[in-house]
Protein backbone atom coordinates (compact mmCIF):
# COMPACT_ATOMS: atom_id res chain seq x y z
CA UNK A 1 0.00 0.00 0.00
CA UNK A 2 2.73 2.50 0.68
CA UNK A 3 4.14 1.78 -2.48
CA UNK A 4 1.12 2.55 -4.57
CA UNK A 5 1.62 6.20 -2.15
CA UNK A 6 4.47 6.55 -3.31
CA UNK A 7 4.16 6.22 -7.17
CA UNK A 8 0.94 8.26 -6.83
CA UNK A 9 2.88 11.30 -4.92
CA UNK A 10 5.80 10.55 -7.45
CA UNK A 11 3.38 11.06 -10.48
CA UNK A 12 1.57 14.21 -8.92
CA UNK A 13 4.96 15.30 -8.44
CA UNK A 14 6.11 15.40 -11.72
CA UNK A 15 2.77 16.66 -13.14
CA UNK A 16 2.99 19.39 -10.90
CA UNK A 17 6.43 19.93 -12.52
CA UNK A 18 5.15 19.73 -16.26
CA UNK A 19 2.42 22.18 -15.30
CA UNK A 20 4.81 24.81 -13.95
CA UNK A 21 7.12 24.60 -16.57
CA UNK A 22 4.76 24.90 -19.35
CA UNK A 23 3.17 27.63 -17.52
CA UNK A 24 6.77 29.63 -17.15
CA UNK A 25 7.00 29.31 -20.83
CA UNK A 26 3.80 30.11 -22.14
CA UNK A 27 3.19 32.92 -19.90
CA UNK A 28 6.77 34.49 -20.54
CA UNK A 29 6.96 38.36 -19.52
CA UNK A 30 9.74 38.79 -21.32
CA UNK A 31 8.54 37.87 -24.59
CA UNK A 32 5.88 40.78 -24.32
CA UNK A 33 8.15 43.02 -23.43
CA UNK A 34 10.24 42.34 -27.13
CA UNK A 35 7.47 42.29 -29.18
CA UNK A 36 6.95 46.21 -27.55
CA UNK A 37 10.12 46.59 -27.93
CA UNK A 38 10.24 45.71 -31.81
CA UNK A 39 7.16 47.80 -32.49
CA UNK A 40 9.22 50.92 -31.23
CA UNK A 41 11.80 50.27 -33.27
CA UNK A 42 9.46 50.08 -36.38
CA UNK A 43 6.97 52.79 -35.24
CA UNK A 44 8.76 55.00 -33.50
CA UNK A 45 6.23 54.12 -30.50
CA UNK A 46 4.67 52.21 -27.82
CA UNK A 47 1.98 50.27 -28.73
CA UNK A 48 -0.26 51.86 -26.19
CA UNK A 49 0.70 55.26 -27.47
CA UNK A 50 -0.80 57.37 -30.37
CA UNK A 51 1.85 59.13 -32.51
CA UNK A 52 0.70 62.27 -31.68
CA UNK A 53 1.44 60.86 -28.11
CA UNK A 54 5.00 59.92 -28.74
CA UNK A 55 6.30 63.39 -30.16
CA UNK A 56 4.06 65.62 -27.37
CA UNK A 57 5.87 63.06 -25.00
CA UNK A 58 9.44 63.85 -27.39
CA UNK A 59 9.17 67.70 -27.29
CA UNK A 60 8.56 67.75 -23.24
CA UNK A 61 11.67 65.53 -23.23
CA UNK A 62 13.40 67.77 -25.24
CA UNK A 63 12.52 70.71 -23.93
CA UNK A 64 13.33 69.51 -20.44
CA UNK A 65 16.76 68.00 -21.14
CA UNK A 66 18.27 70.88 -23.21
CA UNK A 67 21.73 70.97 -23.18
């Protein structure tokens, strides 16, 4: 009988395991954060930005960090 405990534990174990794992992956922060980081480089900005956004957001910078 505690043999059969064993193997059972063993194989929620290891499920448990496979679950994580595949979750980690799947659900990978970093892999939203390229894509976001891609559409910058193509668009010139954020994803949740309008253009018009972007360069109001540009000339503040600029205007604050004038040399």
């Amino acid at each position: 009988m505690s043999d059969a405990f064993a193997i059972l534990i063993l194989v929620i174990g290891v499920a448990g395991f496979f679950f994580i794992f595949r979750a980690l992956r799947v659900h990978d922060p970093r892999r939203d954060e390229d894509a976001a980081r891609a559409f910058y480089d193509e668009h010139g900005h954020w994803p949740d930005q309008s253009p018009e956004e972007a360069e109001a957001e540009r000339r503040e910078l600029a205007r604050v960090y004038r040399p």
